[in-house]
PDB file of N, CA and C in Angstrom:
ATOM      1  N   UNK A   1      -7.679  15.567 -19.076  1.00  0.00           N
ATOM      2  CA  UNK A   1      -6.469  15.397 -18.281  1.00  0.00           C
ATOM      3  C   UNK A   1      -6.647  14.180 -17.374  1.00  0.00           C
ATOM      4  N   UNK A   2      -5.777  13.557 -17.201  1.00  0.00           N
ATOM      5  CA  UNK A   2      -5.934  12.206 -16.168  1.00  0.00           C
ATOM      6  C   UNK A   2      -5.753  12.572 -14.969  1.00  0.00           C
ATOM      7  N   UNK A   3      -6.769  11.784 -14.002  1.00  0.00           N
ATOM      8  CA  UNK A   3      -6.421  12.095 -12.818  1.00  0.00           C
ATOM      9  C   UNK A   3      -4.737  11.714 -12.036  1.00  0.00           C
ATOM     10  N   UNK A   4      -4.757  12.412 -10.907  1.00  0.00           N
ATOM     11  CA  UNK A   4      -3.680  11.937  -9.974  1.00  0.00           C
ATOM     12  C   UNK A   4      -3.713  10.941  -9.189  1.00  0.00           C
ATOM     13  N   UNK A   5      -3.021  10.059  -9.794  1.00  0.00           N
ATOM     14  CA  UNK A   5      -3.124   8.370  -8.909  1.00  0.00           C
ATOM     15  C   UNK A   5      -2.878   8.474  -7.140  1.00  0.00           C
ATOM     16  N   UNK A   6      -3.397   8.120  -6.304  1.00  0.00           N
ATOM     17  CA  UNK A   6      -2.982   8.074  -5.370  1.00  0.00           C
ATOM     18  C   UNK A   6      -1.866   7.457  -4.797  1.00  0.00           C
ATOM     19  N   UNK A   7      -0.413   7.816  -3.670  1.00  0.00           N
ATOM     20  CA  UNK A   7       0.333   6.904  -3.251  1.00  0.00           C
ATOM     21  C   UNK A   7      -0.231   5.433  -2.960  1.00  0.00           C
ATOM     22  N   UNK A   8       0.884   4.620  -3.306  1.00  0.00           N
ATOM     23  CA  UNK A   8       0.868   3.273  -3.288  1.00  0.00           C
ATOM     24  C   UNK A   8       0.445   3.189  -1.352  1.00  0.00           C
ATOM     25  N   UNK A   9       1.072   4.092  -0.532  1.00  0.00           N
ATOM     26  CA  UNK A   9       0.843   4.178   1.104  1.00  0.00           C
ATOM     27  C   UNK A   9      -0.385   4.221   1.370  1.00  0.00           C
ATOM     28  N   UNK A  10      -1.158   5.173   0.341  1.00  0.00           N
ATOM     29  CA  UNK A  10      -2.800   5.809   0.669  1.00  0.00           C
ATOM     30  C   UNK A  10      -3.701   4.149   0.253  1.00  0.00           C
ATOM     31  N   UNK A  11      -2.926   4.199  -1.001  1.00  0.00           N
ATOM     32  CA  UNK A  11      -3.714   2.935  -1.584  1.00  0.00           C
ATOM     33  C   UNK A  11      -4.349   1.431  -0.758  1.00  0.00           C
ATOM     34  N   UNK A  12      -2.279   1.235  -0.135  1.00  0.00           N
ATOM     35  CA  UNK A  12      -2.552   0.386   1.121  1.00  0.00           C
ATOM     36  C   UNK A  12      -3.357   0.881   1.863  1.00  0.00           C
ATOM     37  N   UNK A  13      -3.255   1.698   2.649  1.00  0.00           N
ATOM     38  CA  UNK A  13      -4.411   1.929   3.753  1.00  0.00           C
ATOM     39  C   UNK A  13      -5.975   1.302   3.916  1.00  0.00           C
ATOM     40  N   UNK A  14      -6.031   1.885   2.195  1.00  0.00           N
ATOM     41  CA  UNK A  14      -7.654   1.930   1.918  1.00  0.00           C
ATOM     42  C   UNK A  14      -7.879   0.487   2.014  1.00  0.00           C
ATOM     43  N   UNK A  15      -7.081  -0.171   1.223  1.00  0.00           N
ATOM     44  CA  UNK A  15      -7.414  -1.663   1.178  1.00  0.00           C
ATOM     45  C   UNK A  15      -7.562  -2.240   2.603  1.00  0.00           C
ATOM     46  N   UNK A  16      -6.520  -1.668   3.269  1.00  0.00           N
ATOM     47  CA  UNK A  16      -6.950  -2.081   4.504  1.00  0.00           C
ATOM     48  C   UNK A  16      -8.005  -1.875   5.659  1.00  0.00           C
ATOM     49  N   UNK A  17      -8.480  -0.891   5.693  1.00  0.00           N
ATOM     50  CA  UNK A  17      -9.691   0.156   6.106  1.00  0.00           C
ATOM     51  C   UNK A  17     -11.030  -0.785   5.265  1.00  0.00           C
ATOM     52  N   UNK A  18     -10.666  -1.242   4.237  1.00  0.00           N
ATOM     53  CA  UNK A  18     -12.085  -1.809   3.595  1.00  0.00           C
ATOM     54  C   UNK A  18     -12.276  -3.068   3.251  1.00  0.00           C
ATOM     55  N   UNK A  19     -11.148  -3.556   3.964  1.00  0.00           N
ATOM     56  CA  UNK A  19     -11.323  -5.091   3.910  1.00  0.00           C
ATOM     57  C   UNK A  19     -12.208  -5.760   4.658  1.00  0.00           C
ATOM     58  N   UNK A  20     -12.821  -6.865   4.348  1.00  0.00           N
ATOM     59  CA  UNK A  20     -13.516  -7.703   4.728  1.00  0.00           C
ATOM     60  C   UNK A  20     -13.308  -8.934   6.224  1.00  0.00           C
ATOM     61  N   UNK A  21     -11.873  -8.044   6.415  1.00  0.00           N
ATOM     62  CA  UNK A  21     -11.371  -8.544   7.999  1.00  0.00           C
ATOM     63  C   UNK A  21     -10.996  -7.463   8.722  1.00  0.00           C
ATOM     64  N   UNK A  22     -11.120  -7.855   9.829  1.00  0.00           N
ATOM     65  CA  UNK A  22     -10.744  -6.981  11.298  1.00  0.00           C
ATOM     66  C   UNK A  22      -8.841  -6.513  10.803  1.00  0.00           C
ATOM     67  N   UNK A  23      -8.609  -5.478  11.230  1.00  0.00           N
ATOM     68  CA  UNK A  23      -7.136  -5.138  11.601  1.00  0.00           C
ATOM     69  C   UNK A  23      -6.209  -6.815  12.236  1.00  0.00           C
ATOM     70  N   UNK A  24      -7.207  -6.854  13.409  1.00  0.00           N
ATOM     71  CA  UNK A  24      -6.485  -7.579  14.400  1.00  0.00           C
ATOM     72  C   UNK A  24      -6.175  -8.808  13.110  1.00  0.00           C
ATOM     73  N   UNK A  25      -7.161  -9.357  12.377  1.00  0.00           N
ATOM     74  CA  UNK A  25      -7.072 -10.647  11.442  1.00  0.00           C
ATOM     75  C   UNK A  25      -5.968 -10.300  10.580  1.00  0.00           C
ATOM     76  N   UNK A  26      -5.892  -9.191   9.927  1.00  0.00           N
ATOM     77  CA  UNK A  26      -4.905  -8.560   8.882  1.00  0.00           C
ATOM     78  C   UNK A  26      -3.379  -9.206   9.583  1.00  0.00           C
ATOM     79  N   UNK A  27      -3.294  -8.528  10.790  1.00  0.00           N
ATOM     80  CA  UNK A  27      -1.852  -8.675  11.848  1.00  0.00           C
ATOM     81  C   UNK A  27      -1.744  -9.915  11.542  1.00  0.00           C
ATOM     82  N   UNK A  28      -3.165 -10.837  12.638  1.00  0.00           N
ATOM     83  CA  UNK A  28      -2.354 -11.997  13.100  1.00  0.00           C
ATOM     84  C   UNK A  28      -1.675 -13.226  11.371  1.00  0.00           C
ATOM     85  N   UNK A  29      -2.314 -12.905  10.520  1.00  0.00           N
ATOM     86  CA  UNK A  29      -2.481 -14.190   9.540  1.00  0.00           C
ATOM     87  C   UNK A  29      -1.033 -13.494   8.498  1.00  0.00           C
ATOM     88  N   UNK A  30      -0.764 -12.344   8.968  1.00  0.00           N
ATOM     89  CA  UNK A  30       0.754 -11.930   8.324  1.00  0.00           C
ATOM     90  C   UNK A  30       1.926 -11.930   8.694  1.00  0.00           C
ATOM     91  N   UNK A  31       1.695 -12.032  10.193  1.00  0.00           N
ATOM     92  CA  UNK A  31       2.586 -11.809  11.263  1.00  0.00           C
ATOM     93  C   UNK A  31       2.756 -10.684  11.566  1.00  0.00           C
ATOM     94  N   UNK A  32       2.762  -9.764  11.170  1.00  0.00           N
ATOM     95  CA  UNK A  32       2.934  -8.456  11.820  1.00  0.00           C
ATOM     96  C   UNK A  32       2.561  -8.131  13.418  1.00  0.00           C
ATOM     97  N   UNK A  33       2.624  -7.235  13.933  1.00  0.00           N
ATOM     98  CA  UNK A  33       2.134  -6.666  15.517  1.00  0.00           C
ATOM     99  C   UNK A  33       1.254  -5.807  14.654  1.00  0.00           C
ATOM    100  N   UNK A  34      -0.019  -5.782  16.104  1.00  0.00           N
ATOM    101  CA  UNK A  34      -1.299  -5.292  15.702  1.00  0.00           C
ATOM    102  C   UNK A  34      -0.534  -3.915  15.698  1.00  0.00           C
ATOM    103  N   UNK A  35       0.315  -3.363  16.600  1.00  0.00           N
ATOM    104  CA  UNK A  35       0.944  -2.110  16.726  1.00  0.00           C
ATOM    105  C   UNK A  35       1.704  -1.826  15.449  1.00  0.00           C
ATOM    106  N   UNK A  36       2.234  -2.584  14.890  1.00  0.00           N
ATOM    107  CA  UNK A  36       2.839  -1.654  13.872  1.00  0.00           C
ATOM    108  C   UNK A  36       2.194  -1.692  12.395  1.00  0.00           C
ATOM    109  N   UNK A  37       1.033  -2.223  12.183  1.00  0.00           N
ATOM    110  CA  UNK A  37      -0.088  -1.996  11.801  1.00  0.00           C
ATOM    111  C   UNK A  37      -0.853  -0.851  11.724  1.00  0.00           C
ATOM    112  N   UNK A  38      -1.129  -0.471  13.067  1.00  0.00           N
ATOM    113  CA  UNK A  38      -1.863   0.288  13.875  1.00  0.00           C
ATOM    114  C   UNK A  38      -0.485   2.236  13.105  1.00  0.00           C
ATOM    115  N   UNK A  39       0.401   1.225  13.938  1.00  0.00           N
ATOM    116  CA  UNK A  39       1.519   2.938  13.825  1.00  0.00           C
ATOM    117  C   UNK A  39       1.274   3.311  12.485  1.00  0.00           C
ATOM    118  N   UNK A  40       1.346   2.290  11.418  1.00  0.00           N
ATOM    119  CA  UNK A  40       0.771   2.422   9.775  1.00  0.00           C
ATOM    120  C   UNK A  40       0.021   3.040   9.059  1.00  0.00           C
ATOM    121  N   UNK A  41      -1.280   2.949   9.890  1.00  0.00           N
ATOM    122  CA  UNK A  41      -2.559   3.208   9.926  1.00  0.00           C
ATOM    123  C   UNK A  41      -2.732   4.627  10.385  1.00  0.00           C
ATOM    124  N   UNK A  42      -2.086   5.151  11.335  1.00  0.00           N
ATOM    125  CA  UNK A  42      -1.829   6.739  11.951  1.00  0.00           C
ATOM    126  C   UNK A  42      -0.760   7.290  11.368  1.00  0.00           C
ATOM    127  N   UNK A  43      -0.288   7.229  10.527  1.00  0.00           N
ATOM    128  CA  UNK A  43       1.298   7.857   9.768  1.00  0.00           C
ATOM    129  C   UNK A  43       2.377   8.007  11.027  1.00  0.00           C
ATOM    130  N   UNK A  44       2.208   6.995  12.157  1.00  0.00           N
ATOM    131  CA  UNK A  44       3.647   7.031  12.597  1.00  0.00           C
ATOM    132  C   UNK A  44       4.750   6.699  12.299  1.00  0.00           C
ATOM    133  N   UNK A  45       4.682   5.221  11.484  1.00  0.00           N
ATOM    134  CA  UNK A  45       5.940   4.653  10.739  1.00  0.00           C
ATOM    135  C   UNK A  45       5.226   3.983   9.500  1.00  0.00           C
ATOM    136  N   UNK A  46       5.924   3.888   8.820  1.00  0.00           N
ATOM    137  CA  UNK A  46       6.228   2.881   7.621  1.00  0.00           C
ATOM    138  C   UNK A  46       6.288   1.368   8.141  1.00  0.00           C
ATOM    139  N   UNK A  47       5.928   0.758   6.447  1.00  0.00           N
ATOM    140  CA  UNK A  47       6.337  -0.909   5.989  1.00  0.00           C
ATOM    141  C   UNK A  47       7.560  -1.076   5.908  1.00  0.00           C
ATOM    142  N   UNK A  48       7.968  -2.530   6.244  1.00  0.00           N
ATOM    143  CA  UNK A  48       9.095  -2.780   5.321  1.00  0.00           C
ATOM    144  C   UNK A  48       8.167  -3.161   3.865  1.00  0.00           C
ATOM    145  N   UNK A  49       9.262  -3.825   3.096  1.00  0.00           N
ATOM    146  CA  UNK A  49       8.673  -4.159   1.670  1.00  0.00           C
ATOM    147  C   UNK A  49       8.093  -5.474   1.990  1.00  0.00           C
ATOM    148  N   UNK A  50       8.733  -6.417   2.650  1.00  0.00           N
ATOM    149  CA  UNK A  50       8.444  -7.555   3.651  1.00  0.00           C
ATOM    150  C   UNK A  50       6.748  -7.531   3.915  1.00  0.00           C
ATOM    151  N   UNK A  51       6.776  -6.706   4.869  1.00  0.00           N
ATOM    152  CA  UNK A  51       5.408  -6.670   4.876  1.00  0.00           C
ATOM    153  C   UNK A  51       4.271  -6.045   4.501  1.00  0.00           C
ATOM    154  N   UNK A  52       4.559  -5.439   3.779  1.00  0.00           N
ATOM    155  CA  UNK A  52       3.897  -4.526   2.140  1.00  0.00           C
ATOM    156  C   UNK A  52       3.300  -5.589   1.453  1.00  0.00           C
ATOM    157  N   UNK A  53       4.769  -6.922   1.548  1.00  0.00           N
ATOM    158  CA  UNK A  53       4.084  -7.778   0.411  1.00  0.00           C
ATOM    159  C   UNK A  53       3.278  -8.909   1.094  1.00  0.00           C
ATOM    160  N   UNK A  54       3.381  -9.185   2.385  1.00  0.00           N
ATOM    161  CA  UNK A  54       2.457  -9.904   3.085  1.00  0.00           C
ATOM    162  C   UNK A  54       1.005  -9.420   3.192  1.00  0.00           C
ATOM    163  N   UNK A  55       1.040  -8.030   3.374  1.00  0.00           N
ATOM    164  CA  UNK A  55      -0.401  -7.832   3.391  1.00  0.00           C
ATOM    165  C   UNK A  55      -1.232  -7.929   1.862  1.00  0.00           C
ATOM    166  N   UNK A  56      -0.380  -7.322   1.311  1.00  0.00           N
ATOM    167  CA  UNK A  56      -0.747  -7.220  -0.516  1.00  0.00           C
ATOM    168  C   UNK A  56      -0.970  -9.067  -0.991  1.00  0.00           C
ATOM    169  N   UNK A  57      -0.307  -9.926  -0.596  1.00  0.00           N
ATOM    170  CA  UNK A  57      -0.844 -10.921  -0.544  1.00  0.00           C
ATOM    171  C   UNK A  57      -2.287 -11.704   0.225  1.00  0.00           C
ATOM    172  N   UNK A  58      -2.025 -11.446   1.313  1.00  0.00           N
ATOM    173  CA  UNK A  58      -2.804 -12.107   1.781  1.00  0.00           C
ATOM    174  C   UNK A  58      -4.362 -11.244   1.155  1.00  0.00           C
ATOM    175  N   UNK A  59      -4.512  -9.525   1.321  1.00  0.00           N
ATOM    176  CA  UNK A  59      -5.413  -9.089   0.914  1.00  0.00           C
ATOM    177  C   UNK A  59      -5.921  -9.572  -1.037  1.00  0.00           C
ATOM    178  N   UNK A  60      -4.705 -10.190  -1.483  1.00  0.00           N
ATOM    179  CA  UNK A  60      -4.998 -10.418  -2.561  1.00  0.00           C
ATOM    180  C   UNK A  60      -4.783  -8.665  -3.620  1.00  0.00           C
ATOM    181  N   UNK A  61      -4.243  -8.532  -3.314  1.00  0.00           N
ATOM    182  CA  UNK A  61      -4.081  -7.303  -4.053  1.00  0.00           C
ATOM    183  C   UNK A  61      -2.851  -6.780  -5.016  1.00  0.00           C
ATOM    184  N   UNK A  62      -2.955  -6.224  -5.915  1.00  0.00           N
ATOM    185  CA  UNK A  62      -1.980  -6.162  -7.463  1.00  0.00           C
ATOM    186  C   UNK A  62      -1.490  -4.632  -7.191  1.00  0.00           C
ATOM    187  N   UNK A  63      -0.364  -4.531  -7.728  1.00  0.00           N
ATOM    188  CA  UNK A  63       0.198  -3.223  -8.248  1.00  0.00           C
ATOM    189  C   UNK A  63       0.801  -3.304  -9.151  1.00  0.00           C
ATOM    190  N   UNK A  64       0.112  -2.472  -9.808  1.00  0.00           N
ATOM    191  CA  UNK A  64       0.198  -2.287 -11.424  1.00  0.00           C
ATOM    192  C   UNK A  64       0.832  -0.772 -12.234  1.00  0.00           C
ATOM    193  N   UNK A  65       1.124  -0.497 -13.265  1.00  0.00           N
ATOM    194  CA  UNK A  65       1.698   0.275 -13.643  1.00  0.00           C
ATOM    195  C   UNK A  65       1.292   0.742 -14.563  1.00  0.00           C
ATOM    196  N   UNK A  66       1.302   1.938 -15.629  1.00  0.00           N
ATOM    197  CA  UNK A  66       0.978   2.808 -16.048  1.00  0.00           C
ATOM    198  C   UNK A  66       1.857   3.091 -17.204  1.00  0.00           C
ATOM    199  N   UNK A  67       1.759   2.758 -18.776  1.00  0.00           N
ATOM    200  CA  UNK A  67       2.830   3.220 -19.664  1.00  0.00           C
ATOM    201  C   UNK A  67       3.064   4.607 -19.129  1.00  0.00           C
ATOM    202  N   UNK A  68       3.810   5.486 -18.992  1.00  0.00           N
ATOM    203  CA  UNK A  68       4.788   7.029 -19.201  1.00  0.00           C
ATOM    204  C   UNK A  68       5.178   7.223 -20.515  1.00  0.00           C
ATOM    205  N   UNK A  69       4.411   8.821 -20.870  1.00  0.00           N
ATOM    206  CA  UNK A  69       4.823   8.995 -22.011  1.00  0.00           C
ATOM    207  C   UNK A  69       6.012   9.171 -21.729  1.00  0.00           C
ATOM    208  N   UNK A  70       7.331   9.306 -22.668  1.00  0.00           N
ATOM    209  CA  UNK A  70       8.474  10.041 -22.672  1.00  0.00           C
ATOM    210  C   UNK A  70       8.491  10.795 -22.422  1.00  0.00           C
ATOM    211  N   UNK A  71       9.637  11.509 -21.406  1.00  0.00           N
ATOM    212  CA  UNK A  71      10.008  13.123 -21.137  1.00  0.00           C
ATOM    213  C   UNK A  71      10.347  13.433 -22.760  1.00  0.00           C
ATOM    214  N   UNK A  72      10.472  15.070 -22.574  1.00  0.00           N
ATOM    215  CA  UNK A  72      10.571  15.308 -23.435  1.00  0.00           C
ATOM    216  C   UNK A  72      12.452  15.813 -22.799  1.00  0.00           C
ATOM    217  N   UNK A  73      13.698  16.116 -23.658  1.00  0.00           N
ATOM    218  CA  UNK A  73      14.491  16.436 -23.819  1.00  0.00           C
ATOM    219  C   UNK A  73      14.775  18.090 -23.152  1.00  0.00           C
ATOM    220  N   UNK A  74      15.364  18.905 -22.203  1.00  0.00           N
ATOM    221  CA  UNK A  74      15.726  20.185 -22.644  1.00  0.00           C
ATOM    222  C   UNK A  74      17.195  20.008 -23.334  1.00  0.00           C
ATOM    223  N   UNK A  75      16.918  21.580 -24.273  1.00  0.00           N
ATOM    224  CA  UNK A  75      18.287  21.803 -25.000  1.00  0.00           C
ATOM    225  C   UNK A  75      18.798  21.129 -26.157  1.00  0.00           C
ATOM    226  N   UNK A  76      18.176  19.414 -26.142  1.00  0.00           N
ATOM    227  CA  UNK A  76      18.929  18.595 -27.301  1.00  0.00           C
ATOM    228  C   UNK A  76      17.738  18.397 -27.850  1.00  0.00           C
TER     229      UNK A  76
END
């Protein structure tokens, strides 16, 4: 059985938690506030996509996808 992929949210995190720069570096070189970073980081709020894709850039990082088998049909 295949495992359960983790949210794309958890995923970010990690990348961020194990990057090779400080938080504060993450913020300043994306623009973001260290705070809403930070709120990110504690499940107070959400990304925009905006800056989903700033960090996913700058960290250098891909999201990728997964063929899906077909559902299967009920009834027909």
């Amino acid at each position: 059985m295949a495992t359960k992929r983790k949210p794309i949210r958890e995923q970010l995190k990690e990348a961020i938690l194990n990057a090779d720069v400080s938080r504060y570096r993450i913020a300043k070189e994306t623009g973001l506030t260290e705070a809403s970073l930070s709120r990110f980081l504690n499940d107070v709020a959400g990304l925009s996509l905006d800056s989903i894709d700033k960090i996913g850039d700058y960290l250098e990082l891909d999201i990728t996808t997964r063929e899906r088998k077909p559902r299967k049909r009920k009834g027909k």
